[in-house]
N, C-alpha and C. Protein backbone atom coordinates (compact mmCIF):
# COMPACT_ATOMS: atom_id res chain seq x y z
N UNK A 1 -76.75 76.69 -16.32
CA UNK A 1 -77.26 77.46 -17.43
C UNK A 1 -76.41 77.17 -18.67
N UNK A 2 -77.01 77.17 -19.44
CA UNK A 2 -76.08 76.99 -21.17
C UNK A 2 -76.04 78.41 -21.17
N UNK A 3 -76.30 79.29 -21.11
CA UNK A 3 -75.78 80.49 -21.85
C UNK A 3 -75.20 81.32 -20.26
N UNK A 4 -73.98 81.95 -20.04
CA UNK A 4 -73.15 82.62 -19.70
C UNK A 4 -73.42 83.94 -19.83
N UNK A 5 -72.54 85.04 -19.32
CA UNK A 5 -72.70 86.65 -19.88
C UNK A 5 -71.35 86.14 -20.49
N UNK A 6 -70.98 85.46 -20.24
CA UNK A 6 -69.21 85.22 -21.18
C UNK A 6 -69.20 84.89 -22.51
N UNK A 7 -70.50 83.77 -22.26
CA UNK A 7 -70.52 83.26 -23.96
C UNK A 7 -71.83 84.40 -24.78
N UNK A 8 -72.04 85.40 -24.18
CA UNK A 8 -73.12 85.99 -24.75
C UNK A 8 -71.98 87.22 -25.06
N UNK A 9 -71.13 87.06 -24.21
CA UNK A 9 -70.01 88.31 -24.76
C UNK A 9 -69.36 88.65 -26.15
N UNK A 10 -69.33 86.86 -26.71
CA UNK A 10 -68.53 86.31 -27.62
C UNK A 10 -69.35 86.66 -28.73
N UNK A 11 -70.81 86.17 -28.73
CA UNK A 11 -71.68 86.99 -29.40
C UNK A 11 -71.77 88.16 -30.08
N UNK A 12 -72.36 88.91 -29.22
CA UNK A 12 -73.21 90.52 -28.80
C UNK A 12 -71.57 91.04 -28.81
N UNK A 13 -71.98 92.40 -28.42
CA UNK A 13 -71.04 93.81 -28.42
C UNK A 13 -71.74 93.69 -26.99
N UNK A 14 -70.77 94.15 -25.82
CA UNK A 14 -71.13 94.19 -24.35
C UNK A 14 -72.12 95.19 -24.45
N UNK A 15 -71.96 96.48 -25.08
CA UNK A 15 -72.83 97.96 -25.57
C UNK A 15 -74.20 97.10 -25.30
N UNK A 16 -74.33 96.29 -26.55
CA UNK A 16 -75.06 96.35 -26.72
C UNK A 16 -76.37 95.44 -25.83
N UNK A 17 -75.62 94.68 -25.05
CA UNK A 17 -75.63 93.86 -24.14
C UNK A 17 -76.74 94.36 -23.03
N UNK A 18 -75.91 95.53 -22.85
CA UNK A 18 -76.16 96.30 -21.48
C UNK A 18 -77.73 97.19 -21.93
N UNK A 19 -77.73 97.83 -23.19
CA UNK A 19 -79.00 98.08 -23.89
C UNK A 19 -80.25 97.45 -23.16
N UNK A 20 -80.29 96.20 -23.55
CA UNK A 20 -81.10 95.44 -23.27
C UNK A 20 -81.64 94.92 -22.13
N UNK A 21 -80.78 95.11 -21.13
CA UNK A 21 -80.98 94.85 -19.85
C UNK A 21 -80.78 96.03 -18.80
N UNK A 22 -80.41 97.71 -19.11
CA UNK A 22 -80.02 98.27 -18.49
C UNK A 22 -81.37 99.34 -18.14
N UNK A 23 -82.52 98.76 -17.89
CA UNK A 23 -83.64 99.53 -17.65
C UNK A 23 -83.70 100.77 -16.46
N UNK A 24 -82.93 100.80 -16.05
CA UNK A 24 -82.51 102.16 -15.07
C UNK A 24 -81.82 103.01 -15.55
N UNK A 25 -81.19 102.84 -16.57
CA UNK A 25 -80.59 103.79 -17.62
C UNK A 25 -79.15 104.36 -16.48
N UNK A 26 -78.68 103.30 -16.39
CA UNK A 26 -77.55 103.80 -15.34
C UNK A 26 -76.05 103.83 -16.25
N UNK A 27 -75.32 104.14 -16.06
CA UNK A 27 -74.05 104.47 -16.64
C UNK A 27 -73.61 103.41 -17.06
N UNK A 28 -72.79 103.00 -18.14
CA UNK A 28 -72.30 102.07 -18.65
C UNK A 28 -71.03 101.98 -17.77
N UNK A 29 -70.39 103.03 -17.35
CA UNK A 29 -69.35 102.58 -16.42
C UNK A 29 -69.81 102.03 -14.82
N UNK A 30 -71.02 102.72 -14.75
CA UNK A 30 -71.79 101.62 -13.29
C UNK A 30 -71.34 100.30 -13.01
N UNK A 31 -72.13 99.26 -14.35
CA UNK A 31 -72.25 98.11 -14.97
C UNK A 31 -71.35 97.46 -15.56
N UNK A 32 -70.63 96.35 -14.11
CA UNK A 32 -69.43 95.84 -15.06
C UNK A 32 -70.08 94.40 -14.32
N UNK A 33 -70.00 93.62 -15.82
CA UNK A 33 -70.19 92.36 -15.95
C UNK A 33 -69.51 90.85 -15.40
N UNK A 34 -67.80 92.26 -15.39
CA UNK A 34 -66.86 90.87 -14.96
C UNK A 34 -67.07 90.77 -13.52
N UNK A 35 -67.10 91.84 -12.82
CA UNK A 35 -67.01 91.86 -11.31
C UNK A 35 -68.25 91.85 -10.78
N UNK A 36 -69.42 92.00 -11.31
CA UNK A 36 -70.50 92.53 -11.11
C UNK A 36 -71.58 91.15 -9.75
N UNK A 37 -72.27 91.61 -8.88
CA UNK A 37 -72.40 90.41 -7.77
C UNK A 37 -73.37 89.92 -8.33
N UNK A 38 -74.25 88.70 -8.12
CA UNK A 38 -75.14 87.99 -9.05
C UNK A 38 -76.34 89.03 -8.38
N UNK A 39 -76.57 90.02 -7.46
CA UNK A 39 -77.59 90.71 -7.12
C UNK A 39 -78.06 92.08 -7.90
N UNK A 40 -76.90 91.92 -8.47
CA UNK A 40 -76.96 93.24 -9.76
C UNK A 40 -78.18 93.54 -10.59
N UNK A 41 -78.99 93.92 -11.17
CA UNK A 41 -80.20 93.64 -11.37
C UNK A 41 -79.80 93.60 -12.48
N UNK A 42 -78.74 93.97 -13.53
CA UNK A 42 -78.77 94.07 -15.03
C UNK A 42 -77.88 91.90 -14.90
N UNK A 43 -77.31 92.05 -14.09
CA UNK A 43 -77.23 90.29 -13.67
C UNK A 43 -78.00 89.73 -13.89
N UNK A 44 -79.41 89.98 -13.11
CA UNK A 44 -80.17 89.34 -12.54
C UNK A 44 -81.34 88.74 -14.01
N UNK A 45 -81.17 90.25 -14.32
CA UNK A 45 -82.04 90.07 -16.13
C UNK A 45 -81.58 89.06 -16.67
N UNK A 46 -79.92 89.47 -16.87
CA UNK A 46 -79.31 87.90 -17.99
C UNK A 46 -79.27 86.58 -17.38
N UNK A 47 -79.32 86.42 -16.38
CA UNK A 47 -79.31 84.84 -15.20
C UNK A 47 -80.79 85.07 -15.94
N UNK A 48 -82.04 85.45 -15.41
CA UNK A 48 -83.23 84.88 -15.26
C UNK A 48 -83.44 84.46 -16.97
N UNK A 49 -83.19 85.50 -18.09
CA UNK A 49 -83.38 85.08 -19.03
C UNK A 49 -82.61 83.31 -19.58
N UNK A 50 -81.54 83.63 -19.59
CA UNK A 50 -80.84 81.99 -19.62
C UNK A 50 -81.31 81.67 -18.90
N UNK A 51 -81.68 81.41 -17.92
CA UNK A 51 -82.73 80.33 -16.76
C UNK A 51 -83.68 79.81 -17.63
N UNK A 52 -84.59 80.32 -18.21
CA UNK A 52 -86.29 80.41 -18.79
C UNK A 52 -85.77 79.93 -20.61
N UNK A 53 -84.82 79.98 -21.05
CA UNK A 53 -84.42 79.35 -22.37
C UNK A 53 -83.66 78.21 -21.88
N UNK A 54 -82.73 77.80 -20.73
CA UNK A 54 -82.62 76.62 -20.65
C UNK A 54 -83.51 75.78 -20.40
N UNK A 55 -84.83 75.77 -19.32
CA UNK A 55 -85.84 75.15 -19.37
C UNK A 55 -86.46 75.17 -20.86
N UNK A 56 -86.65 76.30 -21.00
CA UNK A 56 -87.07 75.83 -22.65
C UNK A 56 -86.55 75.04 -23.26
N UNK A 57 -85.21 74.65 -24.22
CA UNK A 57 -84.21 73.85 -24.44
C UNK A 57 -84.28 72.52 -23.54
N UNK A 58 -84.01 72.45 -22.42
CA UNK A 58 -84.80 71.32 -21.73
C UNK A 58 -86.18 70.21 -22.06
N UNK A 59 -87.09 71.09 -22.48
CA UNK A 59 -88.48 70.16 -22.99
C UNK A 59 -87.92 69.96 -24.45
N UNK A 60 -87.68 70.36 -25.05
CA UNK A 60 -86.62 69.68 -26.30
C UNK A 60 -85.78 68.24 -26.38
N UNK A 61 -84.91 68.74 -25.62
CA UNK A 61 -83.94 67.08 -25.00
C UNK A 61 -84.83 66.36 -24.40
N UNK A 62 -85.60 66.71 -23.29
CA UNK A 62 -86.61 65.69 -22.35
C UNK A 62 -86.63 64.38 -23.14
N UNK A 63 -86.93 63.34 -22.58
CA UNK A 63 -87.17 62.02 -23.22
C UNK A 63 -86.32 61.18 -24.42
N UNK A 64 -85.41 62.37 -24.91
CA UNK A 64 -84.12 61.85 -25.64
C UNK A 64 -82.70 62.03 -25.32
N UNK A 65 -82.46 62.93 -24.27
CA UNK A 65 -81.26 62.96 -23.57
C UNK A 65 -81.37 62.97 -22.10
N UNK A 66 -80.13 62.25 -21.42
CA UNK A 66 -80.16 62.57 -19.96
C UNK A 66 -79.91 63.77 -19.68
N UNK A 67 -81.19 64.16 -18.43
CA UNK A 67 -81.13 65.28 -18.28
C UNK A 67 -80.85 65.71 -16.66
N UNK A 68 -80.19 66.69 -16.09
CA UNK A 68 -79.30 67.44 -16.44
C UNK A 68 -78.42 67.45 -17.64
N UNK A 69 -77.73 67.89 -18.23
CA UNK A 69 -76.44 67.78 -18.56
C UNK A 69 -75.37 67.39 -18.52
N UNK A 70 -74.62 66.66 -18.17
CA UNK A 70 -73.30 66.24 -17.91
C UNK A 70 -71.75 67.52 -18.47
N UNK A 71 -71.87 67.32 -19.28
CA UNK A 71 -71.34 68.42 -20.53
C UNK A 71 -72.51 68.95 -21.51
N UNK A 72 -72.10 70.21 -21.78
CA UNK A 72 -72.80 71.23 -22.46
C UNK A 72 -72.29 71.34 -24.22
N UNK A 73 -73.09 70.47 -25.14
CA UNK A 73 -72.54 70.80 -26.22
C UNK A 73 -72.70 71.81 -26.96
N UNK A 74 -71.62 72.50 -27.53
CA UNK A 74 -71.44 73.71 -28.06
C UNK A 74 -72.71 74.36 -28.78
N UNK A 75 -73.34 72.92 -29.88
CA UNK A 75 -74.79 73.62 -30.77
C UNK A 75 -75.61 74.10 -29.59
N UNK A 76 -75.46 73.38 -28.64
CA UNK A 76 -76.59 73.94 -27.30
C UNK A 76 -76.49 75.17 -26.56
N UNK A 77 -75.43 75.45 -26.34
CA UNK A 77 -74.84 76.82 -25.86
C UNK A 77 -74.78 77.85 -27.40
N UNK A 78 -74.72 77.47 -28.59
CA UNK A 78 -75.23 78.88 -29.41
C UNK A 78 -76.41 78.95 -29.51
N UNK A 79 -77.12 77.69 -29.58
CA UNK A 79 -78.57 78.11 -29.51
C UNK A 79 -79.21 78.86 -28.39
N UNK A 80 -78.69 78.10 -27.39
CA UNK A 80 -79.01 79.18 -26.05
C UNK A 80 -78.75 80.66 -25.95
N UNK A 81 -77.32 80.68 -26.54
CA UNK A 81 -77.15 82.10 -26.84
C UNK A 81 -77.83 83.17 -27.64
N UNK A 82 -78.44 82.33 -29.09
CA UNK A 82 -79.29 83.07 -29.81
C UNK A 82 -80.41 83.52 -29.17
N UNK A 83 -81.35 82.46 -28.26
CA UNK A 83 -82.64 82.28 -27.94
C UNK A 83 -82.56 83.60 -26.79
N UNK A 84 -81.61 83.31 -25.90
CA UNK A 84 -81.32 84.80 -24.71
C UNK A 84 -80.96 86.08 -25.61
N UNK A 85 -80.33 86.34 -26.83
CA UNK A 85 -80.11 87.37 -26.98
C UNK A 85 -81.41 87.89 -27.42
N UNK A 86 -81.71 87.41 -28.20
CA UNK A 86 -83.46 87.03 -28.42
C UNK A 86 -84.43 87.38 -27.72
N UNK A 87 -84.70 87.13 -26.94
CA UNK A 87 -85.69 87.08 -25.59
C UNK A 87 -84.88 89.05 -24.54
N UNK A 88 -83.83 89.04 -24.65
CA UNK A 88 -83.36 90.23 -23.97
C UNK A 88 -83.98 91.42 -24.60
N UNK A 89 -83.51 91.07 -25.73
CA UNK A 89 -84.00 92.69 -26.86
C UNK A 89 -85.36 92.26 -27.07
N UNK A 90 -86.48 91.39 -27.09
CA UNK A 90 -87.78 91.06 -27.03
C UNK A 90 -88.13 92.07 -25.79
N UNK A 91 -87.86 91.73 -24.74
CA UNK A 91 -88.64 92.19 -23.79
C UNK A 91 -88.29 93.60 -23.02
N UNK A 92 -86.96 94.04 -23.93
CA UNK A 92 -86.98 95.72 -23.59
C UNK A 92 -87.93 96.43 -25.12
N UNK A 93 -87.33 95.50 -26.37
CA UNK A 93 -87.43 96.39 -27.46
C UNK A 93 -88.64 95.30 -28.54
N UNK A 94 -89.65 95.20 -27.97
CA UNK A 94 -90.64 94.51 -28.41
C UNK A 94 -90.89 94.80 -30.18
N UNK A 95 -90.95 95.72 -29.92
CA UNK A 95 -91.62 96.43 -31.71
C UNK A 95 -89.76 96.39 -32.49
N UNK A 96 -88.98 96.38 -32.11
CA UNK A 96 -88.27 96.29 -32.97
C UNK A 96 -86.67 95.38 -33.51
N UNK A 97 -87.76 94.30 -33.47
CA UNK A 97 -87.07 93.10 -33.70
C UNK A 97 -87.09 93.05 -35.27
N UNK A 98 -86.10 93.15 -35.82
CA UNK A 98 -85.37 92.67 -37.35
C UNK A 98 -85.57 91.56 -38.09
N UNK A 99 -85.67 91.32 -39.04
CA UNK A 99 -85.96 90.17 -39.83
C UNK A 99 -84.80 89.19 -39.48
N UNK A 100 -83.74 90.03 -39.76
CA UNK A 100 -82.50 88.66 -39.48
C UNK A 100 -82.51 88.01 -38.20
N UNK A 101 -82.70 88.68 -36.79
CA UNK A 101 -82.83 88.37 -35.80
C UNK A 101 -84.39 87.09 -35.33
N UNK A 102 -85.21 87.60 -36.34
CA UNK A 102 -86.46 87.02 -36.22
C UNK A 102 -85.86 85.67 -36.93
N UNK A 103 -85.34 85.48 -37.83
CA UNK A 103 -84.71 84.56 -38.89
C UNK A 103 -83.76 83.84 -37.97
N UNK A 104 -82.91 83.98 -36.86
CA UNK A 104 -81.98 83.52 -36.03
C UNK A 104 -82.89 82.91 -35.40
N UNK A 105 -83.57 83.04 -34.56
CA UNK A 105 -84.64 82.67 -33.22
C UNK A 105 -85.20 81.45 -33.96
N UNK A 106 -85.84 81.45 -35.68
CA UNK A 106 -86.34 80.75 -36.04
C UNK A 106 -85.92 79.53 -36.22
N UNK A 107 -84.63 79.37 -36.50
CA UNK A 107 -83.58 78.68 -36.95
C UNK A 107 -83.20 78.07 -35.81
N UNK A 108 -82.71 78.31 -34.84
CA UNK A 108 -83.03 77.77 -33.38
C UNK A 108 -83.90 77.28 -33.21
N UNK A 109 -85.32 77.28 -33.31
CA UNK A 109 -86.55 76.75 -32.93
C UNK A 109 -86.23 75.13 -33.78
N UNK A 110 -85.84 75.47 -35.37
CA UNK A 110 -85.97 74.49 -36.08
C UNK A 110 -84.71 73.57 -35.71
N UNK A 111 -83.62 73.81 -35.23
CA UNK A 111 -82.47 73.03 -34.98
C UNK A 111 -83.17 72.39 -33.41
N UNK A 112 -84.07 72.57 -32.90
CA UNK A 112 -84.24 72.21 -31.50
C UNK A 112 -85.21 71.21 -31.57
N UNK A 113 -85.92 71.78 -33.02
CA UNK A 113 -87.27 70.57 -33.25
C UNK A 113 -86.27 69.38 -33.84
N UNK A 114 -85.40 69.75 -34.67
CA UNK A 114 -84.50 68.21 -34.99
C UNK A 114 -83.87 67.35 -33.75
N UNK A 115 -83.22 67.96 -33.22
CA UNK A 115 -82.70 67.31 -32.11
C UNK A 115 -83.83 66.72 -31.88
N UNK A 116 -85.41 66.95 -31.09
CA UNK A 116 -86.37 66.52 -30.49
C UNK A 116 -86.83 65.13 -31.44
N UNK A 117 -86.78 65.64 -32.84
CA UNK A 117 -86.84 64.02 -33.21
C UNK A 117 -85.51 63.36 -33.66
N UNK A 118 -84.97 63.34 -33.19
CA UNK A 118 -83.81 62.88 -33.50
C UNK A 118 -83.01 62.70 -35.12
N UNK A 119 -83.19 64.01 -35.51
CA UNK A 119 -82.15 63.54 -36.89
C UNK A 119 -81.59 64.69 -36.73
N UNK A 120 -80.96 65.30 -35.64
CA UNK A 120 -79.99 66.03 -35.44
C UNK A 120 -79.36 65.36 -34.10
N UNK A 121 -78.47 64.51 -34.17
CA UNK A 121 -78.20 63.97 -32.87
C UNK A 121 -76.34 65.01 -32.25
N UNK A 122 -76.78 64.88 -31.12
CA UNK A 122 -75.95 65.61 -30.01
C UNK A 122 -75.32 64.68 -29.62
N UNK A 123 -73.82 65.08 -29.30
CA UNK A 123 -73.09 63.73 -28.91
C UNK A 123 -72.97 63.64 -27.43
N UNK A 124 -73.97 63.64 -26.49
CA UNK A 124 -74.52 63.35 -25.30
C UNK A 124 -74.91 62.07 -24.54
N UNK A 125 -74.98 61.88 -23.52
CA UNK A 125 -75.55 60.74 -22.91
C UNK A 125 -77.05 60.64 -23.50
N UNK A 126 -77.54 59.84 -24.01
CA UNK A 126 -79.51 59.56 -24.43
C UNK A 126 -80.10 59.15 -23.04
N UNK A 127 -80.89 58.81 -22.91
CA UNK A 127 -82.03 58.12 -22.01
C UNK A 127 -82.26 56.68 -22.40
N UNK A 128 -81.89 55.87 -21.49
CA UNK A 128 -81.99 54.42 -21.83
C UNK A 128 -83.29 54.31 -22.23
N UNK A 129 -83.52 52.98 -22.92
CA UNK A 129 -84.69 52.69 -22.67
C UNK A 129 -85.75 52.61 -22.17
N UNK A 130 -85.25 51.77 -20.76
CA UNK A 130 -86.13 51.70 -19.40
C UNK A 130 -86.42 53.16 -18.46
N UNK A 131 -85.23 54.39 -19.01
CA UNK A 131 -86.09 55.60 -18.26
C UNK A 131 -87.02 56.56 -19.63
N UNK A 132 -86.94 56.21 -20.79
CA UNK A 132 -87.86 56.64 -21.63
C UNK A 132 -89.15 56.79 -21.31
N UNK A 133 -89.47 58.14 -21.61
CA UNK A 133 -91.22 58.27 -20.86
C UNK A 133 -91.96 57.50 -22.10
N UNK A 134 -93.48 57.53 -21.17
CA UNK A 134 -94.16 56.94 -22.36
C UNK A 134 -95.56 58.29 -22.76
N UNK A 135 -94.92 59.13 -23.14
CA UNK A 135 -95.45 60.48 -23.31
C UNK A 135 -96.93 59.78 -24.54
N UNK A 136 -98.21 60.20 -23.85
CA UNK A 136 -99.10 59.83 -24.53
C UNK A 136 -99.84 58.06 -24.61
N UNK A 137 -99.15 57.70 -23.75
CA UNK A 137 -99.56 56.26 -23.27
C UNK A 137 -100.24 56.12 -22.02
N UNK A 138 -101.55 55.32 -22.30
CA UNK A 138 -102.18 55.34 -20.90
C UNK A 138 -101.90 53.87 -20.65
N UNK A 139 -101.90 52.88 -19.45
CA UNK A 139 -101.66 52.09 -19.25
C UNK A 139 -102.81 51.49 -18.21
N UNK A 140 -103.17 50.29 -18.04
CA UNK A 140 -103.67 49.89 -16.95
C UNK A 140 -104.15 47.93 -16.38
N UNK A 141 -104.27 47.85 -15.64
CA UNK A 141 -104.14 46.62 -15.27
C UNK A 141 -105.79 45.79 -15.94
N UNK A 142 -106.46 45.88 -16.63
CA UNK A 142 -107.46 45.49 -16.99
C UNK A 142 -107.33 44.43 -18.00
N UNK A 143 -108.25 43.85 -18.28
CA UNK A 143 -108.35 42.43 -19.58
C UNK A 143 -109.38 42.54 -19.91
N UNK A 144 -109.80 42.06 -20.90
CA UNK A 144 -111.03 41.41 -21.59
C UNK A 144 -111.97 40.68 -20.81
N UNK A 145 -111.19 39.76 -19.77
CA UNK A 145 -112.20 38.81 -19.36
C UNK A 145 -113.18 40.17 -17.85
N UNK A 146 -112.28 41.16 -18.19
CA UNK A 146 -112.94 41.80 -16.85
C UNK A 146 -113.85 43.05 -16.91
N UNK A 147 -114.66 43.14 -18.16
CA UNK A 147 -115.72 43.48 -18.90
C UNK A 147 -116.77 43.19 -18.19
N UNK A 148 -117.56 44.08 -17.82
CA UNK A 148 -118.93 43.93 -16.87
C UNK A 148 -119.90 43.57 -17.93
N UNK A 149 -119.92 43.98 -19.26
CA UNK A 149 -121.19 43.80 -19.92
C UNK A 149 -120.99 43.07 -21.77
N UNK A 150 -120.53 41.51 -21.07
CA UNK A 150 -119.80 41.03 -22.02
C UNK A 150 -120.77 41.14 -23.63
N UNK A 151 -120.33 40.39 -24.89
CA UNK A 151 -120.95 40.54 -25.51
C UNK A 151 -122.27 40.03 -25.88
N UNK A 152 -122.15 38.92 -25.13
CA UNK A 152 -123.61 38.05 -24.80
C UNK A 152 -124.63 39.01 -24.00
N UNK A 153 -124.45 39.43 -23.13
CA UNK A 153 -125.17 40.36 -22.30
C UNK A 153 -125.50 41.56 -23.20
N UNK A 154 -124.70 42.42 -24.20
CA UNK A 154 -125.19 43.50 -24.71
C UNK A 154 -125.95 43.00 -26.10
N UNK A 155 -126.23 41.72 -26.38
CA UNK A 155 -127.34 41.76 -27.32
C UNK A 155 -128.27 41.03 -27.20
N UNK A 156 -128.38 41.39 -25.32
CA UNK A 156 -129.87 40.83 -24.72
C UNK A 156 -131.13 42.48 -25.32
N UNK A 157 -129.89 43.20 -25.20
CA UNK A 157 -131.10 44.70 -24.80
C UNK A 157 -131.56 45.00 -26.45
């Protein structure tokens, strides 16, 4: 995962953290992050969310970086971080997402579309050549000479 509860710590206010993911409304002293087992369900929220923005982030790099990761560069892990803090308070607190916050997410979107065409380059391993997809290319073994209804034939009819 690019985004952590560690590097989302660095972020966010833990408070506010727990807000967002604490849908049982259980005690803030319940809910501890450092010790907490990955079965925890306020865990389980922040794992699945970074899960579902790294795949996201993923179709971004696809076809211009090797993917997995090797190392995690930093623009990638704040963006990840924005996009999860993002997506956390989205899906407890739908109606009341902020302009600045809406303005963060956006800004992410647009730093992710650069990377994708490359005039924001990441100092990462790329994708050689030879494993470059050919996204939008159809290919096939056919020729000219192997035309059933050459042009002599179509201005019999």
């Amino acid at each position: 995962m690019y985004s952590t509860i560690q590097t989302l710590k660095n972020k966010i206010d833990l408070r506010q953290l727990l807000q967002y993911v604490n849908d049982e409304k259980r005690l803030d002293v319940e809910i501890d992050f450092e010790n907490a087992p990955d079965t925890d369900i306020c865990v389980q929220r922040v794992n699945q969310a970074a899960v579902e923005v790294q795949e996201e982030i993923d179709t971004y790099l696809r076809g211009r970086y090797k993917l997995p990761l090797a190392t995690i560069p930093y623009t990638i892990t704040m963006i990840s971080d924005d996009r999860v803090i993002y997506n956390l308070k989205k899906r407890r607190f739908r109606n009341d997402i902020t302009e600045s916050e809406q303005k963060i997410f956006d800004q992410s979107t647009k730093q992710l579309q650069l990377i994708q065409r490359g005039e924001m380059i990441l100092d990462i391993e790329k994708v050689s050549s030879t494993e470059a997809t050919t996204d939008g290319q159809i290919y096939t073994n056919k020729t000219a000479s192997d035309k059933i209804f050459t042009k002599d034939l179509m201005t019999r009819f």
